[in-house]
PDB file of N, CA and C in Angstrom:
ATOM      1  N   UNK A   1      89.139 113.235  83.093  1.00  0.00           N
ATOM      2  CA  UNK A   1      87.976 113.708  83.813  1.00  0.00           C
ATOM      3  C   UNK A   1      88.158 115.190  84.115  1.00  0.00           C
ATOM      4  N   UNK A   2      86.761 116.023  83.738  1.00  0.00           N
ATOM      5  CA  UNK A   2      87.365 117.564  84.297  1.00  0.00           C
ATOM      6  C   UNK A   2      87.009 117.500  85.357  1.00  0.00           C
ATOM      7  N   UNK A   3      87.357 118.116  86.097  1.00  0.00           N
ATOM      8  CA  UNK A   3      87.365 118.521  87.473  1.00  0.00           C
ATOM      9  C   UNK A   3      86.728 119.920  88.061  1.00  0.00           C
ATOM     10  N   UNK A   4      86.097 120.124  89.241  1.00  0.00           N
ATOM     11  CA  UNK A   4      85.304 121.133  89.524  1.00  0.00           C
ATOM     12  C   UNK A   4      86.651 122.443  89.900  1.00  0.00           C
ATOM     13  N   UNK A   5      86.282 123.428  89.864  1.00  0.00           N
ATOM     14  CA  UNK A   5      87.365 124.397  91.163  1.00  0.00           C
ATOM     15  C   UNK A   5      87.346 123.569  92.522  1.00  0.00           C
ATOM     16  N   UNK A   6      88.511 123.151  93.100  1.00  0.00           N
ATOM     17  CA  UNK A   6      88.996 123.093  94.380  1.00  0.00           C
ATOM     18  C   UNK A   6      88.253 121.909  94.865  1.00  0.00           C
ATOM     19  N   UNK A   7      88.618 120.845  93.913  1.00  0.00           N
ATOM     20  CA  UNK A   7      88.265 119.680  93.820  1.00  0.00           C
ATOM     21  C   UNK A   7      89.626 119.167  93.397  1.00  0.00           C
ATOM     22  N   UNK A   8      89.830 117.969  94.434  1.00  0.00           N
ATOM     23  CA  UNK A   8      91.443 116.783  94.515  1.00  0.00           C
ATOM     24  C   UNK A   8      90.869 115.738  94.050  1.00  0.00           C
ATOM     25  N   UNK A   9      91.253 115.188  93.342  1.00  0.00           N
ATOM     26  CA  UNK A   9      91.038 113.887  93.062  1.00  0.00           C
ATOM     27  C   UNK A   9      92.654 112.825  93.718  1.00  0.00           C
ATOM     28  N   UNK A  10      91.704 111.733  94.352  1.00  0.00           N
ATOM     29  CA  UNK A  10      92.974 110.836  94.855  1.00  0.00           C
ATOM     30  C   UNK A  10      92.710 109.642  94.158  1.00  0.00           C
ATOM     31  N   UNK A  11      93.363 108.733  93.564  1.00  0.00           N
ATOM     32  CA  UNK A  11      93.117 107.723  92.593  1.00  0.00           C
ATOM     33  C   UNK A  11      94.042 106.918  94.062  1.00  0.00           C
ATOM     34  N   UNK A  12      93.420 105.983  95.073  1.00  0.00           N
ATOM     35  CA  UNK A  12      94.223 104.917  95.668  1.00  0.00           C
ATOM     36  C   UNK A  12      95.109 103.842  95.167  1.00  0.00           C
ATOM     37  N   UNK A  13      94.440 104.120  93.615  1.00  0.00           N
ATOM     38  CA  UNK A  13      95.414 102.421  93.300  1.00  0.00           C
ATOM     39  C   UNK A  13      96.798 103.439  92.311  1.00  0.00           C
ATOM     40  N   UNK A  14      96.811 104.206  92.338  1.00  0.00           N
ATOM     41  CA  UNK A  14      98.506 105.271  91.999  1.00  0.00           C
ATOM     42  C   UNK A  14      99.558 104.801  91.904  1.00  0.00           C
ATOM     43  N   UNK A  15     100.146 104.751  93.673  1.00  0.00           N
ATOM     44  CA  UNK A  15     101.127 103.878  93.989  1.00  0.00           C
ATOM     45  C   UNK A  15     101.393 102.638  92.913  1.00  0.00           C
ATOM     46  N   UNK A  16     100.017 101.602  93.022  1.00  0.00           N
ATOM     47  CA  UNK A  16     100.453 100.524  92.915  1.00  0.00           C
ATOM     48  C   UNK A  16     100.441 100.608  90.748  1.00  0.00           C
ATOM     49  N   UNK A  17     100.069 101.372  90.319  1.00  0.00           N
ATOM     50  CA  UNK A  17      99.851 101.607  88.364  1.00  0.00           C
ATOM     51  C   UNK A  17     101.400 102.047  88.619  1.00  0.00           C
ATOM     52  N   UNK A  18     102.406 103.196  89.660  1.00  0.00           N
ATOM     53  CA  UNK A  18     103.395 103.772  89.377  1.00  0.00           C
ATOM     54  C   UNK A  18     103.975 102.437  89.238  1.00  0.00           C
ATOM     55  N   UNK A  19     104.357 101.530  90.887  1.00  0.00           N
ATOM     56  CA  UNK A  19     105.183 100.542  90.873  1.00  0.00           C
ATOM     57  C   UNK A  19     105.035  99.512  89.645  1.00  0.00           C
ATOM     58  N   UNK A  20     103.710  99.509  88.979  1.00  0.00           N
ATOM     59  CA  UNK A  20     103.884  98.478  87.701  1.00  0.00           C
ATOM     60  C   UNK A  20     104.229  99.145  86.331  1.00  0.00           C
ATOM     61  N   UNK A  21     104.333 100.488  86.755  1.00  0.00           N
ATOM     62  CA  UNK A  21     105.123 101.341  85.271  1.00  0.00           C
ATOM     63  C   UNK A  21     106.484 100.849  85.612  1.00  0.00           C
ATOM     64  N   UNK A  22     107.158 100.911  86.974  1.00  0.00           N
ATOM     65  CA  UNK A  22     108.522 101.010  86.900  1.00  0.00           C
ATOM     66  C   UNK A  22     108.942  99.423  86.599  1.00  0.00           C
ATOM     67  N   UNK A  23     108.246  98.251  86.976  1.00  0.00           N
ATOM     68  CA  UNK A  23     108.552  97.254  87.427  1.00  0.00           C
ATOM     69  C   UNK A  23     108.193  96.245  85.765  1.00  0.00           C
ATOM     70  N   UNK A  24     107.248  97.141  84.836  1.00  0.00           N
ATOM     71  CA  UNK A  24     106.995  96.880  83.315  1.00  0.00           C
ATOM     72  C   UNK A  24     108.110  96.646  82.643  1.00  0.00           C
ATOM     73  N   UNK A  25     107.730  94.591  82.348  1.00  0.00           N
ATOM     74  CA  UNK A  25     108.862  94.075  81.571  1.00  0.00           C
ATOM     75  C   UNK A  25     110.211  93.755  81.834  1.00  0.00           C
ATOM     76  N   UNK A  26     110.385  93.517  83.013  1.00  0.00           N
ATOM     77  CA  UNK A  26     111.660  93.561  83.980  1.00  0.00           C
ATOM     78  C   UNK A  26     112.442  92.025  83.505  1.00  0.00           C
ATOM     79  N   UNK A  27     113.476  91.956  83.074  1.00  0.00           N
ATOM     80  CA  UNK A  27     114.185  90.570  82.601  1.00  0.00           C
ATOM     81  C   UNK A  27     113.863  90.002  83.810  1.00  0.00           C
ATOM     82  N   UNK A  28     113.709  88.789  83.802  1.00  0.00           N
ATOM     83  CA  UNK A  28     113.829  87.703  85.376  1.00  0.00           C
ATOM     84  C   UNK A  28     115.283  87.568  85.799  1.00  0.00           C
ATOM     85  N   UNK A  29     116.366  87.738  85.821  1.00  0.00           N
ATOM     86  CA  UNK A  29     117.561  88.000  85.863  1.00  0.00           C
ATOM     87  C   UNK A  29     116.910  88.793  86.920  1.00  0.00           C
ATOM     88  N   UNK A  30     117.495  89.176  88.638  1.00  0.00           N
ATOM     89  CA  UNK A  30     117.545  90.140  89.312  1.00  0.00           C
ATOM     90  C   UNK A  30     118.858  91.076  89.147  1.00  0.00           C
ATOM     91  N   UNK A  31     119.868  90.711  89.007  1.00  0.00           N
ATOM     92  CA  UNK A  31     120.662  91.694  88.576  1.00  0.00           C
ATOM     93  C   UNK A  31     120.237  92.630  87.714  1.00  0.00           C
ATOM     94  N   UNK A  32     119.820  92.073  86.700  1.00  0.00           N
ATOM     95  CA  UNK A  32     119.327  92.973  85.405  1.00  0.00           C
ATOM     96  C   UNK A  32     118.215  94.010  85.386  1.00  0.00           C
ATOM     97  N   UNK A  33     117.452  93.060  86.376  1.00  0.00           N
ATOM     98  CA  UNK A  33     115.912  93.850  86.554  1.00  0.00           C
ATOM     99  C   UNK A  33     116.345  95.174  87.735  1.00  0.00           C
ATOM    100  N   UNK A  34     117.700  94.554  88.521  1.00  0.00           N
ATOM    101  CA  UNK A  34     117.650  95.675  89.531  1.00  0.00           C
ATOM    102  C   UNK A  34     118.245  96.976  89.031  1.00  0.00           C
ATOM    103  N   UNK A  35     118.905  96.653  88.001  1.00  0.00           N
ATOM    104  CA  UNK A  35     119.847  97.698  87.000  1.00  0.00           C
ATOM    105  C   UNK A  35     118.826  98.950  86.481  1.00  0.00           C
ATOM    106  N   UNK A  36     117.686  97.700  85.752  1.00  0.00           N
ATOM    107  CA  UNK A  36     117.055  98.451  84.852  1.00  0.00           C
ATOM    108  C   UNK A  36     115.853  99.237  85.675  1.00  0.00           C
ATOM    109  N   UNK A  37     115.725  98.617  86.303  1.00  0.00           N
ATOM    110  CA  UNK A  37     114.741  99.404  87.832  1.00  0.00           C
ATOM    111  C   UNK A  37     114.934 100.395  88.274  1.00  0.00           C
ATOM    112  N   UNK A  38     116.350 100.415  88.214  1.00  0.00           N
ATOM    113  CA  UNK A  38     117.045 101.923  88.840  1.00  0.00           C
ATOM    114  C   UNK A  38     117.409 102.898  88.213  1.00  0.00           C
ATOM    115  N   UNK A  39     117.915 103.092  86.739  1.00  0.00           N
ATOM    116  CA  UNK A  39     117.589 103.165  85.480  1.00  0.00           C
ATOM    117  C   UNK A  39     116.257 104.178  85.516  1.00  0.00           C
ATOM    118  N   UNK A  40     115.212 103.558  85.320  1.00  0.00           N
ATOM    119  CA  UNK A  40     114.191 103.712  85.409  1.00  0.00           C
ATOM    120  C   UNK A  40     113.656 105.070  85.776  1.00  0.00           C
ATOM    121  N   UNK A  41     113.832 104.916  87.440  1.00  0.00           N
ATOM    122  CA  UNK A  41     113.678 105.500  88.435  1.00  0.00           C
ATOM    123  C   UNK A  41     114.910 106.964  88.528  1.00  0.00           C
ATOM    124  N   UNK A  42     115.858 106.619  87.894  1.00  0.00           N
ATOM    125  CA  UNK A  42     117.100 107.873  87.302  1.00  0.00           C
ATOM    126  C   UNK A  42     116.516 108.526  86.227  1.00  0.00           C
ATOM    127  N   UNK A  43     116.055 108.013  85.189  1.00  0.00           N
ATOM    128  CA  UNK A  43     115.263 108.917  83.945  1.00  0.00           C
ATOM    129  C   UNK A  43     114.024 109.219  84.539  1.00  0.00           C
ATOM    130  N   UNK A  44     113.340 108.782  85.930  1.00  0.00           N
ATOM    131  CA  UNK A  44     111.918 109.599  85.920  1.00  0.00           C
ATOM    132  C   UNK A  44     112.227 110.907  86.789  1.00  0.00           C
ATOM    133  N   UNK A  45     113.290 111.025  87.197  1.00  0.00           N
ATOM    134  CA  UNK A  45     113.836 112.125  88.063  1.00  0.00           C
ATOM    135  C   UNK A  45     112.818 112.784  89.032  1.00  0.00           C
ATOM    136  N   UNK A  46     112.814 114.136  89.054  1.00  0.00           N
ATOM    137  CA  UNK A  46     111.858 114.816  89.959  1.00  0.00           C
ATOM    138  C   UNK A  46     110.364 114.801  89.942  1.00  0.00           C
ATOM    139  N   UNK A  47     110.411 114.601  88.412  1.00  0.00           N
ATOM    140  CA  UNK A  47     108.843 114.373  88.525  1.00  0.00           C
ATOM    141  C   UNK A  47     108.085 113.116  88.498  1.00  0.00           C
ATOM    142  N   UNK A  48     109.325 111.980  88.225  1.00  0.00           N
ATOM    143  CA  UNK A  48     108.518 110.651  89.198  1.00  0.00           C
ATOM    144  C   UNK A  48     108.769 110.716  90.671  1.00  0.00           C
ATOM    145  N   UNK A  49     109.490 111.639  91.157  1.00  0.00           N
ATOM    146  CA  UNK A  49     109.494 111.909  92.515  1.00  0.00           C
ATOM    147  C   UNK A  49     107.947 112.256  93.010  1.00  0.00           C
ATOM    148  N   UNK A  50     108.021 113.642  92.460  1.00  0.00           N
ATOM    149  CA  UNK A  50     106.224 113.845  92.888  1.00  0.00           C
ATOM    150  C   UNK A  50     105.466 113.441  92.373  1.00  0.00           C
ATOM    151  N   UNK A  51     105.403 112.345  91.770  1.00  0.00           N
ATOM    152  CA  UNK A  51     104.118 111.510  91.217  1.00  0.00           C
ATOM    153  C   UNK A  51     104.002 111.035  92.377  1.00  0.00           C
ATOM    154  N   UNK A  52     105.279 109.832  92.639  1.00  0.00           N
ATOM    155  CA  UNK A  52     105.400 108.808  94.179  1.00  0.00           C
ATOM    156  C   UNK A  52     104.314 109.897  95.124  1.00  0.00           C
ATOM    157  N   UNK A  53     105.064 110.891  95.573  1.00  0.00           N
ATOM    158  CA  UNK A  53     104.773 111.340  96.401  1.00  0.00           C
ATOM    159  C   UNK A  53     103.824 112.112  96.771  1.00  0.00           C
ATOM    160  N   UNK A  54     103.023 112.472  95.550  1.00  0.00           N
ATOM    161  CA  UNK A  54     101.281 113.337  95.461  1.00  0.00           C
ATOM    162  C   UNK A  54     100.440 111.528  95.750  1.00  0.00           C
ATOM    163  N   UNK A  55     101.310 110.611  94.602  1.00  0.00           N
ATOM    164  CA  UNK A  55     100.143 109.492  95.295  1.00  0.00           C
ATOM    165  C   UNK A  55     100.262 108.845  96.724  1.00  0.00           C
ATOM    166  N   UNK A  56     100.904 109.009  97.147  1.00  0.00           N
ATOM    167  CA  UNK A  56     101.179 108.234  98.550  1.00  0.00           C
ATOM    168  C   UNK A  56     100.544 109.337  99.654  1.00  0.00           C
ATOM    169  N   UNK A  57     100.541 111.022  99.322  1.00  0.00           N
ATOM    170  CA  UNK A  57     100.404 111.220 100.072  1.00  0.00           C
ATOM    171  C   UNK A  57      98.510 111.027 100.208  1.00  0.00           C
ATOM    172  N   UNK A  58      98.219 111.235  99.157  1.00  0.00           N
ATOM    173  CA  UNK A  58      96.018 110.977  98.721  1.00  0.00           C
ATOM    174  C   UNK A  58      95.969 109.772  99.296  1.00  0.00           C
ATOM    175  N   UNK A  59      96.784 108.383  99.455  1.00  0.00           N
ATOM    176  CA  UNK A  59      96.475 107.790  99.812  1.00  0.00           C
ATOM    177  C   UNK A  59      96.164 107.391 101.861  1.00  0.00           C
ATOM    178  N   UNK A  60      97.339 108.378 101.759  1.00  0.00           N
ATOM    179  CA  UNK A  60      97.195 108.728 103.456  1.00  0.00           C
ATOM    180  C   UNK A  60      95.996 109.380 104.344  1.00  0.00           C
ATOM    181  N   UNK A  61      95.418 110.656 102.934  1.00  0.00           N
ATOM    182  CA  UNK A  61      95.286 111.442 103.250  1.00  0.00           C
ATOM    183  C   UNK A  61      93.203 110.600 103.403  1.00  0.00           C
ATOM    184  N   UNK A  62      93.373 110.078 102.147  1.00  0.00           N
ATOM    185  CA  UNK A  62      91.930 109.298 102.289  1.00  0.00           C
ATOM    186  C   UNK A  62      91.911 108.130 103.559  1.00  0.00           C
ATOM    187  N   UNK A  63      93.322 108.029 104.395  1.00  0.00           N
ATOM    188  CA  UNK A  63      93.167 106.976 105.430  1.00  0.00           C
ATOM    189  C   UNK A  63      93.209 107.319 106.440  1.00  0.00           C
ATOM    190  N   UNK A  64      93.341 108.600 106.349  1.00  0.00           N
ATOM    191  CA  UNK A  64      93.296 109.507 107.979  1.00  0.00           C
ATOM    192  C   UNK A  64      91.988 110.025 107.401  1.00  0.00           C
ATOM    193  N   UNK A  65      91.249 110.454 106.522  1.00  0.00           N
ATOM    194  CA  UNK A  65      89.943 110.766 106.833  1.00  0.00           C
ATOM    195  C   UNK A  65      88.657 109.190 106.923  1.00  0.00           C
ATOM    196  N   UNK A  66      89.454 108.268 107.059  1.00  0.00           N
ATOM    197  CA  UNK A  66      88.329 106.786 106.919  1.00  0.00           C
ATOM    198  C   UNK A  66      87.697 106.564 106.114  1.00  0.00           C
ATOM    199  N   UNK A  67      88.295 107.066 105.177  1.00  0.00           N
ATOM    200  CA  UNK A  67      87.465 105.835 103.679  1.00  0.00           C
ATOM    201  C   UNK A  67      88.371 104.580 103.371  1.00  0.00           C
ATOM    202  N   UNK A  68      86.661 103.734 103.513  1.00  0.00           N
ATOM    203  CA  UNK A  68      87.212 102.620 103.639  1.00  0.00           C
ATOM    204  C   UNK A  68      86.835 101.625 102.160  1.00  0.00           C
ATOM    205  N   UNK A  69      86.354 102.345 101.773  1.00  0.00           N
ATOM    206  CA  UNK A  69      86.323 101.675 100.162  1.00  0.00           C
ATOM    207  C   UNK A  69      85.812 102.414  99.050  1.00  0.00           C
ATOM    208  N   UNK A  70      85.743 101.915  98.069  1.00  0.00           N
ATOM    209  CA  UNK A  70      85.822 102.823  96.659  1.00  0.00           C
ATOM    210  C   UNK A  70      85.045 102.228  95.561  1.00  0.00           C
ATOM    211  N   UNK A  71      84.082 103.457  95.349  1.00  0.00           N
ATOM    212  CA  UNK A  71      84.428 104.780  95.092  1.00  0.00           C
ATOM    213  C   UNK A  71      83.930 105.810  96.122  1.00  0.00           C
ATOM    214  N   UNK A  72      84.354 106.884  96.254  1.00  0.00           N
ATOM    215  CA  UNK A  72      84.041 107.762  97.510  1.00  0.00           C
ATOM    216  C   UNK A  72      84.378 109.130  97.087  1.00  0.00           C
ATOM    217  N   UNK A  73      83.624 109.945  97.649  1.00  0.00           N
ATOM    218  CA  UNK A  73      83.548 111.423  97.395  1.00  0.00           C
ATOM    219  C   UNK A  73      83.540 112.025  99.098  1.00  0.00           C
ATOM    220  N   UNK A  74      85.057 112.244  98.893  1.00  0.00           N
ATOM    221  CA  UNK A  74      84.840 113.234 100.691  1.00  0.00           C
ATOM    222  C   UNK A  74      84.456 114.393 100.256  1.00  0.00           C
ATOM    223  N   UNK A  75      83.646 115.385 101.184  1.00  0.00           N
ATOM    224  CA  UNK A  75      83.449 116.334 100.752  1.00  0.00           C
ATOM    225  C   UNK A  75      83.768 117.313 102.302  1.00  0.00           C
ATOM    226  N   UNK A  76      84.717 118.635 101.651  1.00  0.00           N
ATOM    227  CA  UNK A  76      84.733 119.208 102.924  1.00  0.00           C
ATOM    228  C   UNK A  76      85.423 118.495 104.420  1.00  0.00           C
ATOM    229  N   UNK A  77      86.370 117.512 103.747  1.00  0.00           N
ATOM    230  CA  UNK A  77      86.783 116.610 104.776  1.00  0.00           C
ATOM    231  C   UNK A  77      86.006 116.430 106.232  1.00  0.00           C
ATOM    232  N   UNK A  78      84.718 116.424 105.887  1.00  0.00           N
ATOM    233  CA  UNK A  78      83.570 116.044 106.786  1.00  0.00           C
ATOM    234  C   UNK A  78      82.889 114.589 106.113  1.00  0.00           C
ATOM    235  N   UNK A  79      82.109 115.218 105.487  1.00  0.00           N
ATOM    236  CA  UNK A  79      81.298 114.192 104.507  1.00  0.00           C
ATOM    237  C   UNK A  79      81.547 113.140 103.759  1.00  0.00           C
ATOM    238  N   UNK A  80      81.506 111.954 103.711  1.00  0.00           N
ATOM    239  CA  UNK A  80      81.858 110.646 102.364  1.00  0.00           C
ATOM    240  C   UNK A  80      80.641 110.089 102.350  1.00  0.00           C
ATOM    241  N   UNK A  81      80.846 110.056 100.896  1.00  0.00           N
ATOM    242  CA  UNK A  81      79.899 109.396  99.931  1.00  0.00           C
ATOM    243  C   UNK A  81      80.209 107.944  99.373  1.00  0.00           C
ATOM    244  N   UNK A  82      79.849 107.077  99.643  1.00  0.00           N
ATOM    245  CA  UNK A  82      80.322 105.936  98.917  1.00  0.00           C
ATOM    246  C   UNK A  82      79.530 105.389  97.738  1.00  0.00           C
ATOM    247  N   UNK A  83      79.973 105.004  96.882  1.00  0.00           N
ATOM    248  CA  UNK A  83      79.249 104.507  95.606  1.00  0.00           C
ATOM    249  C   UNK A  83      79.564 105.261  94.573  1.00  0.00           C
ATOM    250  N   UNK A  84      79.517 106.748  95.274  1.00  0.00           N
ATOM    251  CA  UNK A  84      79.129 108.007  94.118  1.00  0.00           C
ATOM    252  C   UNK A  84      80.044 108.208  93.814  1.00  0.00           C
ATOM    253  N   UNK A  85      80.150 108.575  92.094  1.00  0.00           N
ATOM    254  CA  UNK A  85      81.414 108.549  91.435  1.00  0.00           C
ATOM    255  C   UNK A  85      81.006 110.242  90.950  1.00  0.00           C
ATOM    256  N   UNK A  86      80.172 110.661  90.506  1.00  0.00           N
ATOM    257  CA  UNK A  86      79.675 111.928  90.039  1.00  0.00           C
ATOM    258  C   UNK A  86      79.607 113.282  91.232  1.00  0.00           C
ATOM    259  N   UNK A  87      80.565 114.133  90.958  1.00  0.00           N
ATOM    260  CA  UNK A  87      81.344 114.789  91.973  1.00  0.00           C
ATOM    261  C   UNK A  87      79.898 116.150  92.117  1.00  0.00           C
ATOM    262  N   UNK A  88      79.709 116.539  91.042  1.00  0.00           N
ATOM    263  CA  UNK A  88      77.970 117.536  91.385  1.00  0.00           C
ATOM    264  C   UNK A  88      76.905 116.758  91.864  1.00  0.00           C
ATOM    265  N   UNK A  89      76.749 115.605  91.866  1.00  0.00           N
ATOM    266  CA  UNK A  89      75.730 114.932  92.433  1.00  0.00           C
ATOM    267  C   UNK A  89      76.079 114.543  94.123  1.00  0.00           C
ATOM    268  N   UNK A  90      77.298 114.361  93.898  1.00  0.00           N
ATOM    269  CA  UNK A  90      77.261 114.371  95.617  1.00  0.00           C
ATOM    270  C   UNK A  90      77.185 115.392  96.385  1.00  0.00           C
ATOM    271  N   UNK A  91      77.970 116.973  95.562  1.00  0.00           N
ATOM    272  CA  UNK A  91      77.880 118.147  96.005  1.00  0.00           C
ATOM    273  C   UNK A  91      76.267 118.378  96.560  1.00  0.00           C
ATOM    274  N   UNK A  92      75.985 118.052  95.524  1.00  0.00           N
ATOM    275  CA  UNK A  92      74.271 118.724  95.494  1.00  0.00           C
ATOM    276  C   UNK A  92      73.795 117.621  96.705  1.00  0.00           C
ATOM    277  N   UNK A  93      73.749 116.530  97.162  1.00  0.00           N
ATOM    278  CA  UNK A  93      73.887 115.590  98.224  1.00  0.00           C
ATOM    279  C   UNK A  93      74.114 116.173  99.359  1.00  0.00           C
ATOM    280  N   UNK A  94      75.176 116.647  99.594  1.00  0.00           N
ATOM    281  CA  UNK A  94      76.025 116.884 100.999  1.00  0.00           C
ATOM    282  C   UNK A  94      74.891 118.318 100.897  1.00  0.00           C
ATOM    283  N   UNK A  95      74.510 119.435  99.868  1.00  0.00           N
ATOM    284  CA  UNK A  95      74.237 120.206 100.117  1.00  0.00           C
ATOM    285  C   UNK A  95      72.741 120.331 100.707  1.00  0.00           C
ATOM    286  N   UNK A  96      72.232 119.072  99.971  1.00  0.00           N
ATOM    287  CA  UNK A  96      70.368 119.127 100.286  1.00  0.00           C
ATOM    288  C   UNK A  96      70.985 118.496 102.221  1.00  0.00           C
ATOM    289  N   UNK A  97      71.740 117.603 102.113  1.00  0.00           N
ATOM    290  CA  UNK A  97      71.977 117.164 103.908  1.00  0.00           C
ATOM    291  C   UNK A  97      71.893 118.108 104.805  1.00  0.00           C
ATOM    292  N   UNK A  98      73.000 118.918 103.956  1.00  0.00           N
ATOM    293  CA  UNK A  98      72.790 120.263 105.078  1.00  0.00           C
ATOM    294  C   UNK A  98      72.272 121.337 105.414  1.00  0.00           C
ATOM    295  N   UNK A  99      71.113 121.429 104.081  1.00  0.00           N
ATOM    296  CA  UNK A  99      70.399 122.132 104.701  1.00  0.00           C
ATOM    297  C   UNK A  99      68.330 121.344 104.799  1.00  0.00           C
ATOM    298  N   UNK A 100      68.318 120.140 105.198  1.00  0.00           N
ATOM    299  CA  UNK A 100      67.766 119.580 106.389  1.00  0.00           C
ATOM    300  C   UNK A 100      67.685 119.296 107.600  1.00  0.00           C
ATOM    301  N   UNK A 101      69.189 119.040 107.760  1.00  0.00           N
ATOM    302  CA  UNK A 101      69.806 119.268 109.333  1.00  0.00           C
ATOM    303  C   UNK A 101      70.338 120.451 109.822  1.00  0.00           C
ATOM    304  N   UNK A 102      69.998 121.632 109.325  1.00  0.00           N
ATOM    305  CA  UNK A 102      69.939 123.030 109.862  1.00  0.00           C
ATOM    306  C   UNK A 102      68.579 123.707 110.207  1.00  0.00           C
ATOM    307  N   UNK A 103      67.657 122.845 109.966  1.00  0.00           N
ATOM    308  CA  UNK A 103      66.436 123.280 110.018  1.00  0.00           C
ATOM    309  C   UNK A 103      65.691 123.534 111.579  1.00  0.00           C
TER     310      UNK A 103
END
């Protein structure tokens, strides 16, 4: 998806696509799976570090601003849009809002 200037995209379900990359195909053996788990997590080094950690933090970051379901367009960490998946259409949204209620 392209993206506008100074536009974040937070994908909530992150976390949980990372934990089923790492957790993909795991022997049922827990020894084995815990080996290869860790493994894993040793070859994704720093930059499965900040994957974890860019997604965990969007996910915070959409739960301290109260979105409570998806799909959603915050805008200006004022405004959410729910439903709307099309990031100029909500722009243009939040923008006709505000300037009716400045009137």
């Amino acid at each position: 998806m392209e993206m506008a200037p100074g536009v974040r995209l937070i994908e909530l379900d992150a976390p949980a696509r990372i934990k089923a990359e790492l957790s993909s195909k795991l022997p049922s053996d827990p020894a084995q799976a815990s080996l290869i788990a860790q493994q894993r997590l040793k070859r994704g080094g720093s930059e499965l570090q900040e994957r974890l950690a860019t997604a965990y933090q969007g996910v915070i970051g959409a739960w301290s601003l109260g979105v409570t379901k998806v799909p959603a367009i915050v805008v200006d960490r004022r405004y959410v849009l729910y439903g709307e998946t099309n990031i100029a259409r909500a722009l243009a949204s939040v923008e006709d809002y505000r300037q009716r209620t400045q009137r």
